[in-house]
PDB file of N, CA and C in Angstrom:
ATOM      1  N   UNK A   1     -11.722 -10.478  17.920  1.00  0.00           N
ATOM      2  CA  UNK A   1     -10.408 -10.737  18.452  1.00  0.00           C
ATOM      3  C   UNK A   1      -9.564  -9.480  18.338  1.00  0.00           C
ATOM      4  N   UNK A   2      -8.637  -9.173  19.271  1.00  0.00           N
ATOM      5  CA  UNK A   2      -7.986  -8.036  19.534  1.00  0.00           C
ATOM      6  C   UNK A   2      -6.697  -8.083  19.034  1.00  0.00           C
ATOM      7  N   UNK A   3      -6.046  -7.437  18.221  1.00  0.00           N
ATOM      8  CA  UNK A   3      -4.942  -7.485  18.050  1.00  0.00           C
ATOM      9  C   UNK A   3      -4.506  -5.688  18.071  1.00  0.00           C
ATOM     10  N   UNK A   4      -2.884  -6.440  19.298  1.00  0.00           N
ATOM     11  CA  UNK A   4      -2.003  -5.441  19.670  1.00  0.00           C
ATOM     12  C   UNK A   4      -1.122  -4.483  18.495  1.00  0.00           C
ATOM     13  N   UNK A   5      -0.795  -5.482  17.736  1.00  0.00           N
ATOM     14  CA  UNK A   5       0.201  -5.036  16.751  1.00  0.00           C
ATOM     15  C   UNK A   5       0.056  -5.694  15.061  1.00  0.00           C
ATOM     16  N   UNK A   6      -1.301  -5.175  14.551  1.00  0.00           N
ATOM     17  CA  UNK A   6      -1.525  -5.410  13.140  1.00  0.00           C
ATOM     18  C   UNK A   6      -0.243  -5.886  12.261  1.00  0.00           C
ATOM     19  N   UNK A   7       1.002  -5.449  12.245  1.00  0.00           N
ATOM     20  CA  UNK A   7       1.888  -5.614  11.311  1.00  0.00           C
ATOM     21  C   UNK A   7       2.044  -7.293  11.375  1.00  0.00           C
ATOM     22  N   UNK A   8       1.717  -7.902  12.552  1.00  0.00           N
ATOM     23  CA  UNK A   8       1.807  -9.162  13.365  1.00  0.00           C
ATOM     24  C   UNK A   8       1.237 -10.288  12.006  1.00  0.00           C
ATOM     25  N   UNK A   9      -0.045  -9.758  11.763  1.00  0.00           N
ATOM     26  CA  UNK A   9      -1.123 -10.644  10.626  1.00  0.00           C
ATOM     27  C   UNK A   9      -1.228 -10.081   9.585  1.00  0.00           C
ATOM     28  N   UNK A  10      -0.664  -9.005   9.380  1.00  0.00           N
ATOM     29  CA  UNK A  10      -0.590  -7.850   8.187  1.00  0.00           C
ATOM     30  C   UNK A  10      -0.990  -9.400   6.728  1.00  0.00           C
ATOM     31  N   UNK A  11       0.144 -10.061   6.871  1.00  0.00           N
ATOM     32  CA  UNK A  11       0.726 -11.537   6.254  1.00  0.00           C
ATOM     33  C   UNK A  11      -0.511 -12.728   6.302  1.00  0.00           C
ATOM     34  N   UNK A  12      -1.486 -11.907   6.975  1.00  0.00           N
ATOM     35  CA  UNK A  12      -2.445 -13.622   7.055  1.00  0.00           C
ATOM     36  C   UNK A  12      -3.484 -12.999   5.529  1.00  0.00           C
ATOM     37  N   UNK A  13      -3.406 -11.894   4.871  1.00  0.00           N
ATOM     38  CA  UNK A  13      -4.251 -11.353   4.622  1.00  0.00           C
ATOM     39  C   UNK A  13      -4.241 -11.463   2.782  1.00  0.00           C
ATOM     40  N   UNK A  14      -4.873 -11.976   2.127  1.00  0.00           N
ATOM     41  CA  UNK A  14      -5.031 -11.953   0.301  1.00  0.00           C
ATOM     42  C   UNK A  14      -5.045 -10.386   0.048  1.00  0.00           C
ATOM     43  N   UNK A  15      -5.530  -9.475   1.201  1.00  0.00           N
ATOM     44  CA  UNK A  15      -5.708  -8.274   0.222  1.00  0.00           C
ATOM     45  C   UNK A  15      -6.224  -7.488   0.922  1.00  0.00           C
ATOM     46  N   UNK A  16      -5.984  -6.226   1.332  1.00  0.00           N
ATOM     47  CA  UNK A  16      -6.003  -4.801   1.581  1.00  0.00           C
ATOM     48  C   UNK A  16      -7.638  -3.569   1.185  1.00  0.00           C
ATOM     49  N   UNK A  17      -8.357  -3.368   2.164  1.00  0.00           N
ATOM     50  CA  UNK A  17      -9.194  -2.459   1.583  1.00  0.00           C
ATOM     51  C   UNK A  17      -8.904  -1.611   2.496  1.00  0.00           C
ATOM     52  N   UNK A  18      -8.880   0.137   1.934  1.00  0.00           N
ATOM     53  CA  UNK A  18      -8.510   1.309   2.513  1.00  0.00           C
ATOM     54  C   UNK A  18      -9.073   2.286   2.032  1.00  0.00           C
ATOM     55  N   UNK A  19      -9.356   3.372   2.772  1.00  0.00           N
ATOM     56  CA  UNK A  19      -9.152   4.182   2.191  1.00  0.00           C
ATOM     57  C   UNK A  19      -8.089   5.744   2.242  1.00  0.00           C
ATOM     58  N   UNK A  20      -7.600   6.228   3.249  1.00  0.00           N
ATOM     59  CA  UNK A  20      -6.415   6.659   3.337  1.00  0.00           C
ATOM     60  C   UNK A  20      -5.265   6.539   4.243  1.00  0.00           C
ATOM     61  N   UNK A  21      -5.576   5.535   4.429  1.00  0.00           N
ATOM     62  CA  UNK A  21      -4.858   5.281   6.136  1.00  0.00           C
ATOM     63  C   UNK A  21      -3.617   3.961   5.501  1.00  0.00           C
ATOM     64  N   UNK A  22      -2.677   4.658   6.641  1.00  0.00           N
ATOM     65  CA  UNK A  22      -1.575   4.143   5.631  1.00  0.00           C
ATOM     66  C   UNK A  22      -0.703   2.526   5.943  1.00  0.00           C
ATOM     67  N   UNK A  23      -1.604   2.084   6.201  1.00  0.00           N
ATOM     68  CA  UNK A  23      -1.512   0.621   6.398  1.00  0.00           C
ATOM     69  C   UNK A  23      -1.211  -0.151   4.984  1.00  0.00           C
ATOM     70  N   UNK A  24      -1.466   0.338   3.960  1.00  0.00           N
ATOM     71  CA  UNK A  24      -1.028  -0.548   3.125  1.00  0.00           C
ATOM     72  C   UNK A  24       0.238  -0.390   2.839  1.00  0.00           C
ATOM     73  N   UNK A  25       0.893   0.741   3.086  1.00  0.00           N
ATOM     74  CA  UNK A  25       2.038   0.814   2.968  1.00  0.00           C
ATOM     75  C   UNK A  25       3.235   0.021   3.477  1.00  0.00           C
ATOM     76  N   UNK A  26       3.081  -0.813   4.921  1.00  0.00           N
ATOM     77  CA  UNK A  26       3.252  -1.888   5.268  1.00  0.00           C
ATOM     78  C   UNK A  26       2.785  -2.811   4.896  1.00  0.00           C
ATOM     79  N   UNK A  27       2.103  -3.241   4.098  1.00  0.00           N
ATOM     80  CA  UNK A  27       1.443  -4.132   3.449  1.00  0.00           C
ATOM     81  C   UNK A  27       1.791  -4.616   2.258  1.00  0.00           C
ATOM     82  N   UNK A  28       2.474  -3.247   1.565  1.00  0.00           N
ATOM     83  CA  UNK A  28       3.045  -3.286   0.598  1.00  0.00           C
ATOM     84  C   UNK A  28       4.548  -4.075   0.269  1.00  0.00           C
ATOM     85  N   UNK A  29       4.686  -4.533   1.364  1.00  0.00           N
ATOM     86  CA  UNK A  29       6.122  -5.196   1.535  1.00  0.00           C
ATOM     87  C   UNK A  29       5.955  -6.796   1.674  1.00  0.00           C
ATOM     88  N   UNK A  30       4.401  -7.379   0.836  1.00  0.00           N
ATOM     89  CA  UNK A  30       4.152  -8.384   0.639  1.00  0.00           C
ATOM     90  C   UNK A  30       4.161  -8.113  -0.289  1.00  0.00           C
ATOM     91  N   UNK A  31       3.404  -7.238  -1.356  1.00  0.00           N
ATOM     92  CA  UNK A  31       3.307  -6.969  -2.915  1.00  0.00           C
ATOM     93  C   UNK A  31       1.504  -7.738  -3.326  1.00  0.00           C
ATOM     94  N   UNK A  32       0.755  -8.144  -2.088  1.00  0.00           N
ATOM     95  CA  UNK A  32      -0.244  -8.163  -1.858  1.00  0.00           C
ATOM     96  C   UNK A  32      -0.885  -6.907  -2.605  1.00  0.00           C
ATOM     97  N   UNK A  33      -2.375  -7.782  -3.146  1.00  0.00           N
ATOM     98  CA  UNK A  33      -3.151  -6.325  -3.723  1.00  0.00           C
ATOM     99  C   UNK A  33      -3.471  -5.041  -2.744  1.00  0.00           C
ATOM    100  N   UNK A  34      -4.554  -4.785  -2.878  1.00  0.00           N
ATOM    101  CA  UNK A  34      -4.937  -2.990  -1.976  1.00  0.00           C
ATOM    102  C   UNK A  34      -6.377  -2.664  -2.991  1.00  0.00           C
ATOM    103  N   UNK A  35      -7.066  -2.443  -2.335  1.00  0.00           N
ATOM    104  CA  UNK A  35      -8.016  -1.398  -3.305  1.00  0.00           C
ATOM    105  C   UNK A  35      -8.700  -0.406  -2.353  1.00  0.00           C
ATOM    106  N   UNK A  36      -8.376   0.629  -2.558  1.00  0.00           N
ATOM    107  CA  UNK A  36      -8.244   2.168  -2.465  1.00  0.00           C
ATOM    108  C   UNK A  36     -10.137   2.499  -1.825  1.00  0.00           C
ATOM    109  N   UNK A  37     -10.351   3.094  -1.584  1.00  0.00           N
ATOM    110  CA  UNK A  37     -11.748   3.736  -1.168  1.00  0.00           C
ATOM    111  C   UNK A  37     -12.056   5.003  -1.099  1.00  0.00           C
ATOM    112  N   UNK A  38     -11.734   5.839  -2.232  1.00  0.00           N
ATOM    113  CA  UNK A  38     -11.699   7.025  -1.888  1.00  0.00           C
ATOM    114  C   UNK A  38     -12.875   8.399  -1.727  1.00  0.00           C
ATOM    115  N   UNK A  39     -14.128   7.391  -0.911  1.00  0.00           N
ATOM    116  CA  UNK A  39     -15.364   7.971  -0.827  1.00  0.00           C
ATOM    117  C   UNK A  39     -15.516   9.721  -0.872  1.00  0.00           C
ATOM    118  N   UNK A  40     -14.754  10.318  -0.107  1.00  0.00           N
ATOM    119  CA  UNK A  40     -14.461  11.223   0.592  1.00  0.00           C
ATOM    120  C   UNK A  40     -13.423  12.152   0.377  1.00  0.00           C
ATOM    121  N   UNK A  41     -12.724  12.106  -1.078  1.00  0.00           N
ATOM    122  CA  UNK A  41     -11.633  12.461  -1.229  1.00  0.00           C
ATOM    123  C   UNK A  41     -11.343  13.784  -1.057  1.00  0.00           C
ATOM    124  N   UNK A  42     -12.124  14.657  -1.596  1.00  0.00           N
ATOM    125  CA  UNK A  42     -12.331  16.287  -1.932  1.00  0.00           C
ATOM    126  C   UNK A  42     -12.513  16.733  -0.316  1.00  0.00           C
ATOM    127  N   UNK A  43     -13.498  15.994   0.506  1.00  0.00           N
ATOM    128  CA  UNK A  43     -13.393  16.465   2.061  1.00  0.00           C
ATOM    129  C   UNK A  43     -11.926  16.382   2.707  1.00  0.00           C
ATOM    130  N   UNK A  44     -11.738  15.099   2.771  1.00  0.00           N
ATOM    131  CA  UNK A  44     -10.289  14.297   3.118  1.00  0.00           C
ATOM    132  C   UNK A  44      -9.279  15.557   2.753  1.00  0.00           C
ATOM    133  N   UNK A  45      -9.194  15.684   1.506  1.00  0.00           N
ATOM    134  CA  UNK A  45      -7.933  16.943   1.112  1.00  0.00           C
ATOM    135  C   UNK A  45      -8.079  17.866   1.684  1.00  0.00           C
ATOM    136  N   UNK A  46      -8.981  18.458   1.997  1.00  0.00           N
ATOM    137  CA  UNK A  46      -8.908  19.608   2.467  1.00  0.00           C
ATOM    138  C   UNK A  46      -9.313  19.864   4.095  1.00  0.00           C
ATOM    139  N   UNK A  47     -10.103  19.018   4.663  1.00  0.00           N
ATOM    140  CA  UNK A  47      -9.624  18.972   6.016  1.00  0.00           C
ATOM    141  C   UNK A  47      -8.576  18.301   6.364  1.00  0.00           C
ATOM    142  N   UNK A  48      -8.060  17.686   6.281  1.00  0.00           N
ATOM    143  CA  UNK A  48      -6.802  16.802   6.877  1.00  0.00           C
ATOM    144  C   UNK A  48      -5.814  17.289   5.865  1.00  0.00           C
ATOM    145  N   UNK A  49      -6.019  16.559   4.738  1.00  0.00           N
ATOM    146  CA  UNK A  49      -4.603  16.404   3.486  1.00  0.00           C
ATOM    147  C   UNK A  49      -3.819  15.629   3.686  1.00  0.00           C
ATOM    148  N   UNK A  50      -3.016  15.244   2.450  1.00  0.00           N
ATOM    149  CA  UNK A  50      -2.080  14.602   2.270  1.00  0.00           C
ATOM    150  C   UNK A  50      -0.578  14.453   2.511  1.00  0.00           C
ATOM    151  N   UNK A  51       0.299  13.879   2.878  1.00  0.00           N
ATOM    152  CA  UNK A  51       1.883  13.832   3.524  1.00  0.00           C
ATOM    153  C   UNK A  51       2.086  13.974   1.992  1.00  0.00           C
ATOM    154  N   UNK A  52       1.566  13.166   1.464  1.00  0.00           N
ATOM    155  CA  UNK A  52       2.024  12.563  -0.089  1.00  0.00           C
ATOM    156  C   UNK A  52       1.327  12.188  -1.201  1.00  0.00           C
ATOM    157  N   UNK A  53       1.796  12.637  -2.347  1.00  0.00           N
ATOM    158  CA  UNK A  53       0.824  12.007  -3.356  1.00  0.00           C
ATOM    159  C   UNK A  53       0.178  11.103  -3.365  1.00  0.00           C
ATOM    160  N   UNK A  54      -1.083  11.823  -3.510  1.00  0.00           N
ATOM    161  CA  UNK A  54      -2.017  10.208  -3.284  1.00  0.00           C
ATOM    162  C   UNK A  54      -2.332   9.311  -4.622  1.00  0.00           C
ATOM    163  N   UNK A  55      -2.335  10.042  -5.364  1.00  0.00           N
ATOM    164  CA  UNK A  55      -2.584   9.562  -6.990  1.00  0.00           C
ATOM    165  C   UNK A  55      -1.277   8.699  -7.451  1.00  0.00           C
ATOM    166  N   UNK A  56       0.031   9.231  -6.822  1.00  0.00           N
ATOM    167  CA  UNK A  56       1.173   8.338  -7.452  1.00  0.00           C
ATOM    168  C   UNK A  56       1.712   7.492  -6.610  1.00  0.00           C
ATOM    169  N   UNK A  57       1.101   7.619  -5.088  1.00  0.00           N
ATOM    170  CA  UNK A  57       1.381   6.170  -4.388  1.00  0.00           C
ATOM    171  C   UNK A  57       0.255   5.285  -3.453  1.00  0.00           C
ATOM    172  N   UNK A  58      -0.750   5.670  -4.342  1.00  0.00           N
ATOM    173  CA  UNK A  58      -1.987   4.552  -4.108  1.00  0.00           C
ATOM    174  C   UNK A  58      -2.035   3.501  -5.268  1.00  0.00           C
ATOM    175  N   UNK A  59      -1.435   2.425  -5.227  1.00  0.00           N
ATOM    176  CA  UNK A  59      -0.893   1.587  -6.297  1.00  0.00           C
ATOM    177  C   UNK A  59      -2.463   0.057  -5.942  1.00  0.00           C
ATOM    178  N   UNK A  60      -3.053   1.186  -6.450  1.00  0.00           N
ATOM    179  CA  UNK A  60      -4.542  -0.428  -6.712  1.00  0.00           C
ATOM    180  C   UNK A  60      -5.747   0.741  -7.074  1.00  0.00           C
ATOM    181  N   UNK A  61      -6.785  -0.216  -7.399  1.00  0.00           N
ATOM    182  CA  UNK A  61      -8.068   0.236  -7.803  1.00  0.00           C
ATOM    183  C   UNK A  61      -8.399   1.197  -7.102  1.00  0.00           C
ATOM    184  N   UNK A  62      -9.390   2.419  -7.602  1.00  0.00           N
ATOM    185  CA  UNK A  62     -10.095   3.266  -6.640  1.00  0.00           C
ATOM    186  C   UNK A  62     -11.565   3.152  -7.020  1.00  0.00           C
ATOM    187  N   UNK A  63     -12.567   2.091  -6.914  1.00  0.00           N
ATOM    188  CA  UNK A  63     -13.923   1.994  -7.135  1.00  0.00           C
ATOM    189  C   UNK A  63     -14.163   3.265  -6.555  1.00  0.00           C
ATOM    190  N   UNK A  64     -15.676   3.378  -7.222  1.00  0.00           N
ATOM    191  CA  UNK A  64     -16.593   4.427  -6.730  1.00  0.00           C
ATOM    192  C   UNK A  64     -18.259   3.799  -6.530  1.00  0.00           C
ATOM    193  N   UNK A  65     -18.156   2.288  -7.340  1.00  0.00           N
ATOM    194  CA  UNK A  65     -19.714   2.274  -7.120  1.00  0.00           C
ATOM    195  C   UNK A  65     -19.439   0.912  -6.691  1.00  0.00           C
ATOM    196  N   UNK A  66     -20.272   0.215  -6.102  1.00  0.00           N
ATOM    197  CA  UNK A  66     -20.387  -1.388  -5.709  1.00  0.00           C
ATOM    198  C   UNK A  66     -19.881  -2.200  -6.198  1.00  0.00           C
ATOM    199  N   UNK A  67     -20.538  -2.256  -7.835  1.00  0.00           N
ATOM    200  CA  UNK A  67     -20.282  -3.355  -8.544  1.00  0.00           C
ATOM    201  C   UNK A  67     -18.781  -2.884  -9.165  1.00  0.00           C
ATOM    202  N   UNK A  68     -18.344  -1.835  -9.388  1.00  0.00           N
ATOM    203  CA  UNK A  68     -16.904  -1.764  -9.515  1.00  0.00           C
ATOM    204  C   UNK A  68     -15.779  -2.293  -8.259  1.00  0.00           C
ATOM    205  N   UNK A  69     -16.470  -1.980  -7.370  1.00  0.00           N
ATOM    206  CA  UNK A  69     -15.634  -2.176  -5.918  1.00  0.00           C
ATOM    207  C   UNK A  69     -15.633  -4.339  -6.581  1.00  0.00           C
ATOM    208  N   UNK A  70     -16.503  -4.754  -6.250  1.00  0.00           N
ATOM    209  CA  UNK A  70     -17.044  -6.046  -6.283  1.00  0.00           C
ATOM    210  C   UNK A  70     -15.569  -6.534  -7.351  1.00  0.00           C
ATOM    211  N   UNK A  71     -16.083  -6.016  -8.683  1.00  0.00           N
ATOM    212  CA  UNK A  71     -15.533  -6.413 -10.031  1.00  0.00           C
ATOM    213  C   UNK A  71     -13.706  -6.284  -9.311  1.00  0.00           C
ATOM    214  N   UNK A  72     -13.221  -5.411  -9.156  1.00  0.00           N
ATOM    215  CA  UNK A  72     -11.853  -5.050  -9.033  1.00  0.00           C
ATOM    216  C   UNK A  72     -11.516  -6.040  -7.925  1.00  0.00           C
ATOM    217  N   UNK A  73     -11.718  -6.733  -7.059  1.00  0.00           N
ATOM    218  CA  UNK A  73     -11.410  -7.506  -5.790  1.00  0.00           C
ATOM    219  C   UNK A  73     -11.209  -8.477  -6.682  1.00  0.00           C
ATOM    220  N   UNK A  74     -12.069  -9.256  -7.470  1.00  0.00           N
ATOM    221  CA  UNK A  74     -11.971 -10.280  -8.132  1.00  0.00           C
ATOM    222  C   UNK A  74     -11.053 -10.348  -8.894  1.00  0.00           C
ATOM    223  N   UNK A  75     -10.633  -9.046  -9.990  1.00  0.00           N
ATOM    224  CA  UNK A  75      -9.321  -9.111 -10.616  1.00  0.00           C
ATOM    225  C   UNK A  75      -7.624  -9.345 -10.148  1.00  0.00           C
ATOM    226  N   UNK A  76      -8.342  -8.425  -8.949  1.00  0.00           N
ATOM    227  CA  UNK A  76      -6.799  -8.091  -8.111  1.00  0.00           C
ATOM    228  C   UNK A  76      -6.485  -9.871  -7.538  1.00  0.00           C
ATOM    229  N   UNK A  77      -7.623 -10.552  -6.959  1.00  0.00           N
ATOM    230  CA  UNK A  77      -7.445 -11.912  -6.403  1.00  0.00           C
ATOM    231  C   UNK A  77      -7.231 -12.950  -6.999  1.00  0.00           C
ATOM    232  N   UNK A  78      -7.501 -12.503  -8.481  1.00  0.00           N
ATOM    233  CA  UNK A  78      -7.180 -14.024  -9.540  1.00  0.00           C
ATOM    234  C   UNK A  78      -6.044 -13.240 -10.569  1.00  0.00           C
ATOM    235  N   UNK A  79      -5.934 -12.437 -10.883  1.00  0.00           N
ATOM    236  CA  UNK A  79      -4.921 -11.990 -11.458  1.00  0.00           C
ATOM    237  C   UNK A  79      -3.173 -11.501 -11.153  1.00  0.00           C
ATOM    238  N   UNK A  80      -2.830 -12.292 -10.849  1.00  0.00           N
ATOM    239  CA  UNK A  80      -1.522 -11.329  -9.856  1.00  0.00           C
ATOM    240  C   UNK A  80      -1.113 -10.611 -10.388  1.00  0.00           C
ATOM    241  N   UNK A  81      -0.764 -10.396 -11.658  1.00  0.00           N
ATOM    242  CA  UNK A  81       0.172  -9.091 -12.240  1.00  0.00           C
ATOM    243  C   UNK A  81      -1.205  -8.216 -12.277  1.00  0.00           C
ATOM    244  N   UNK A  82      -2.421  -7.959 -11.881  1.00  0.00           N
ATOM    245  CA  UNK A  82      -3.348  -6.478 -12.246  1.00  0.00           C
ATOM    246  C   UNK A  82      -3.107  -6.317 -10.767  1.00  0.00           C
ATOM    247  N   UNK A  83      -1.816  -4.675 -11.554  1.00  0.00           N
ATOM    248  CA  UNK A  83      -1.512  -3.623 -10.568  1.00  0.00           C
ATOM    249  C   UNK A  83      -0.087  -4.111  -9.953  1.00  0.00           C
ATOM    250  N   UNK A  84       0.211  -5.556 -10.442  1.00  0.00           N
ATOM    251  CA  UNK A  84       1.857  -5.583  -9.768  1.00  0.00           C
ATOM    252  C   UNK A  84       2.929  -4.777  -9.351  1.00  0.00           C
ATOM    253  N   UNK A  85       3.194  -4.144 -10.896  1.00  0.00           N
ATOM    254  CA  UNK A  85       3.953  -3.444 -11.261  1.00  0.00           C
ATOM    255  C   UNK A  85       3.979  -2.079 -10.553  1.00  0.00           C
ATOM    256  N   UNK A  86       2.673  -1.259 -10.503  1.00  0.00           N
ATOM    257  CA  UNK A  86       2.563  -0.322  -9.640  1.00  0.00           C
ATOM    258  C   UNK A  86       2.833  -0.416  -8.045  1.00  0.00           C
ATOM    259  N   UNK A  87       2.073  -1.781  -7.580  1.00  0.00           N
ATOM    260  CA  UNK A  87       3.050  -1.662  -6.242  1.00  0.00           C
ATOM    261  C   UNK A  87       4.302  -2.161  -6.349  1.00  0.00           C
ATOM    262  N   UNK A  88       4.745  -2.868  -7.185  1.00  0.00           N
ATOM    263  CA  UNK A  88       6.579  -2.944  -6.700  1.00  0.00           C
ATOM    264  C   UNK A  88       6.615  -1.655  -6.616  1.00  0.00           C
ATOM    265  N   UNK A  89       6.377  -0.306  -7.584  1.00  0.00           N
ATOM    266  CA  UNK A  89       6.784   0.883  -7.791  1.00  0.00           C
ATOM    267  C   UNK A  89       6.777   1.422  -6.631  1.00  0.00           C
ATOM    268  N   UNK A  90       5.775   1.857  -5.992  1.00  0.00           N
ATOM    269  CA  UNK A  90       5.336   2.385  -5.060  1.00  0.00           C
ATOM    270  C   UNK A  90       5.933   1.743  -3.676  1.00  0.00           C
ATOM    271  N   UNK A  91       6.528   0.276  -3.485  1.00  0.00           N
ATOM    272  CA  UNK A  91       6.992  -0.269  -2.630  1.00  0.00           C
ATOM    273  C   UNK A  91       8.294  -0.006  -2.573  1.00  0.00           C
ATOM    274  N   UNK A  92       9.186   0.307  -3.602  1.00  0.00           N
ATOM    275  CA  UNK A  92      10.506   0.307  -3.749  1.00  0.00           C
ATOM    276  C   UNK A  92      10.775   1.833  -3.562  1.00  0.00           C
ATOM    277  N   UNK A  93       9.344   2.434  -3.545  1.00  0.00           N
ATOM    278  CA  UNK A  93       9.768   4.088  -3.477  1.00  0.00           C
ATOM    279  C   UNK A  93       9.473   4.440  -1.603  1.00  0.00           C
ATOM    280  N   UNK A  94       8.302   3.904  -0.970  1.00  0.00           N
ATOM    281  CA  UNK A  94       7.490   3.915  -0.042  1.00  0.00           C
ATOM    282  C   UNK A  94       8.459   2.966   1.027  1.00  0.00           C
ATOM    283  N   UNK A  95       9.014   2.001   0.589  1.00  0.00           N
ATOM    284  CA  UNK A  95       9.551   1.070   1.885  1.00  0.00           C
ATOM    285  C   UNK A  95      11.318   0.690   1.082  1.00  0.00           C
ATOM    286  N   UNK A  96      12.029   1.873   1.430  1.00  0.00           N
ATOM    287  CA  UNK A  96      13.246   1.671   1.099  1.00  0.00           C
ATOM    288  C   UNK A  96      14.552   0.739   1.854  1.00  0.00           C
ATOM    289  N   UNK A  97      13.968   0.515   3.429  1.00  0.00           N
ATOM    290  CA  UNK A  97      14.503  -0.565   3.790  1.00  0.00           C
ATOM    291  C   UNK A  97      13.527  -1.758   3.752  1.00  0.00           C
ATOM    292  N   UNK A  98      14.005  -2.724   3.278  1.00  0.00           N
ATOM    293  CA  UNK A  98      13.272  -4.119   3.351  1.00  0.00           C
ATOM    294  C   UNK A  98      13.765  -5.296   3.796  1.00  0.00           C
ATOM    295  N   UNK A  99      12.945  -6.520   3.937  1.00  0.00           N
ATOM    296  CA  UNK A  99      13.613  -7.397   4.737  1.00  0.00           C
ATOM    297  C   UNK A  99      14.424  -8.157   3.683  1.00  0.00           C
ATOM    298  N   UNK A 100      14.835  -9.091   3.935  1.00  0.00           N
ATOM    299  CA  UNK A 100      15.961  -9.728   3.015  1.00  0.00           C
ATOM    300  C   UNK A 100      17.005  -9.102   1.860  1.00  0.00           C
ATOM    301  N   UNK A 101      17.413  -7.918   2.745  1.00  0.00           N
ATOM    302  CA  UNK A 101      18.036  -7.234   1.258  1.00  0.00           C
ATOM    303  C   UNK A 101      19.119  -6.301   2.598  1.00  0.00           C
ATOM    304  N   UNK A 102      19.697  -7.360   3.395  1.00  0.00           N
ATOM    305  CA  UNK A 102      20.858  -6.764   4.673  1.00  0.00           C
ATOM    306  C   UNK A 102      21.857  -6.284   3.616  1.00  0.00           C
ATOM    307  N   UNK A 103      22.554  -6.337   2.773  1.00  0.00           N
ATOM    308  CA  UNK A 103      23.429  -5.396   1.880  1.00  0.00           C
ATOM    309  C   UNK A 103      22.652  -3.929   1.620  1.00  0.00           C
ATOM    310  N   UNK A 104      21.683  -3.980   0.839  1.00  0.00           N
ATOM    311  CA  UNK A 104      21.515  -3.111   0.484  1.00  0.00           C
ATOM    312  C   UNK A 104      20.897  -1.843   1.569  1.00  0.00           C
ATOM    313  N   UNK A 105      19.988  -2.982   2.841  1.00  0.00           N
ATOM    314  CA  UNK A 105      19.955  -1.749   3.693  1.00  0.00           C
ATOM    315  C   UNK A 105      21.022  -1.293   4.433  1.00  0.00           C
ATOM    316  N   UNK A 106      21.920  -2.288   4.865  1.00  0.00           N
ATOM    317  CA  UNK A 106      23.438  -1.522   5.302  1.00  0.00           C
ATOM    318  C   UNK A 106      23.517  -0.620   4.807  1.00  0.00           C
ATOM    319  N   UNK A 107      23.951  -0.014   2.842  1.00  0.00           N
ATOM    320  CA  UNK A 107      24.547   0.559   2.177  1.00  0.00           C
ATOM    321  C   UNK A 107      23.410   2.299   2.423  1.00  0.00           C
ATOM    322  N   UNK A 108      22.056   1.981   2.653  1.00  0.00           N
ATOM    323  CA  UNK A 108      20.945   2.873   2.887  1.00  0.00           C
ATOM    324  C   UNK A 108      21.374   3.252   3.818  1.00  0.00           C
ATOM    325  N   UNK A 109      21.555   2.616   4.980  1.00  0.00           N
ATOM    326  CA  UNK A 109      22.126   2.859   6.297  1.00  0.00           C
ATOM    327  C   UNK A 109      22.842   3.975   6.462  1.00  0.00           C
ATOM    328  N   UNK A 110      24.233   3.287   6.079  1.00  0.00           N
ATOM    329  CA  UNK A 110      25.589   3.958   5.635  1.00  0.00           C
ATOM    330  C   UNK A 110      25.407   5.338   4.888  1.00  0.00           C
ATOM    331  N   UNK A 111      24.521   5.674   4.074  1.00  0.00           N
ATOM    332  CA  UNK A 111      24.460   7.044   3.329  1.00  0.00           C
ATOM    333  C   UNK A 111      24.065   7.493   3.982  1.00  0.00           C
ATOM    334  N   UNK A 112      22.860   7.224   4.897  1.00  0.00           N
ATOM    335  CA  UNK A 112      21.693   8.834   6.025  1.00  0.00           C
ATOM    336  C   UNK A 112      23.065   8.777   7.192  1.00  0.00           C
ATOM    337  N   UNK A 113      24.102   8.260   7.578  1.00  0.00           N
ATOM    338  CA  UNK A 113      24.650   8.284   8.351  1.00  0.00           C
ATOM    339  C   UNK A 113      25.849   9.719   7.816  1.00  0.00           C
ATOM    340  N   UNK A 114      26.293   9.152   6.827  1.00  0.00           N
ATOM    341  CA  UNK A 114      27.056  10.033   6.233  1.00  0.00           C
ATOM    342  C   UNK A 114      26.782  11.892   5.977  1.00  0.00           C
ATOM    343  N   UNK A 115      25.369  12.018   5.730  1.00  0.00           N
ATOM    344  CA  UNK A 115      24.441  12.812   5.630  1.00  0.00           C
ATOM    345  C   UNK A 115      24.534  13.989   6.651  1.00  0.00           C
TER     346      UNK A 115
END
């Protein structure tokens, strides 16, 4: 099935696998888990690279072998607080306007305007 605009079902989803592509970052505005894939990292950096820290705003697991990949899905899916805390972090830093919070993005608003 085809979908036009992912952000659409972003919401149908328990949980996030990636590896640098920045979809969880919208994703992150559920507070939904994520676990990271970072097969490729040392190539990745240096042909492409990073906008942004990847170490301080990849807020979930980074398996490297199967049964870690396996093990960490299971934590992240029965545990809600393993890794909470890091994505609020990373969400409140990464997605500074959000939905239900019309005061405070006005006031966000209002400052880049001022700017």
């Amino acid at each position: 099935h085809k979908v036009d605009d992912i952000n659409e079902v972003l919401g149908l989803f328990d949980l996030v696998i990636t590896d640098y592509s920045s979809i969880y970052v919208d994703f992150l505005l559920t507070l939904r888990p994520v676990v990271f894939l970072p097969y490729d990292r040392s190539e990745y950096e240096k042909n492409i690279g990073f906008s942004i820290d990847y170490d301080t705003n990849t807020p979930g697991p980074k398996p490297y072998k199967q049964c870690e990949f396996i093990e960490e899905i299971d934590l992240l899916l029965n545990d809600n607080s393993y890794y909470l805390n890091e994505r609020k972090r990373v969400n409140d830093r990464l997605n500074q306007v959000k939905y239900d919070h019309s005061e405070s993005n006005a006031q966000l608003i209002f400052h880049h305007l001022k700017d």
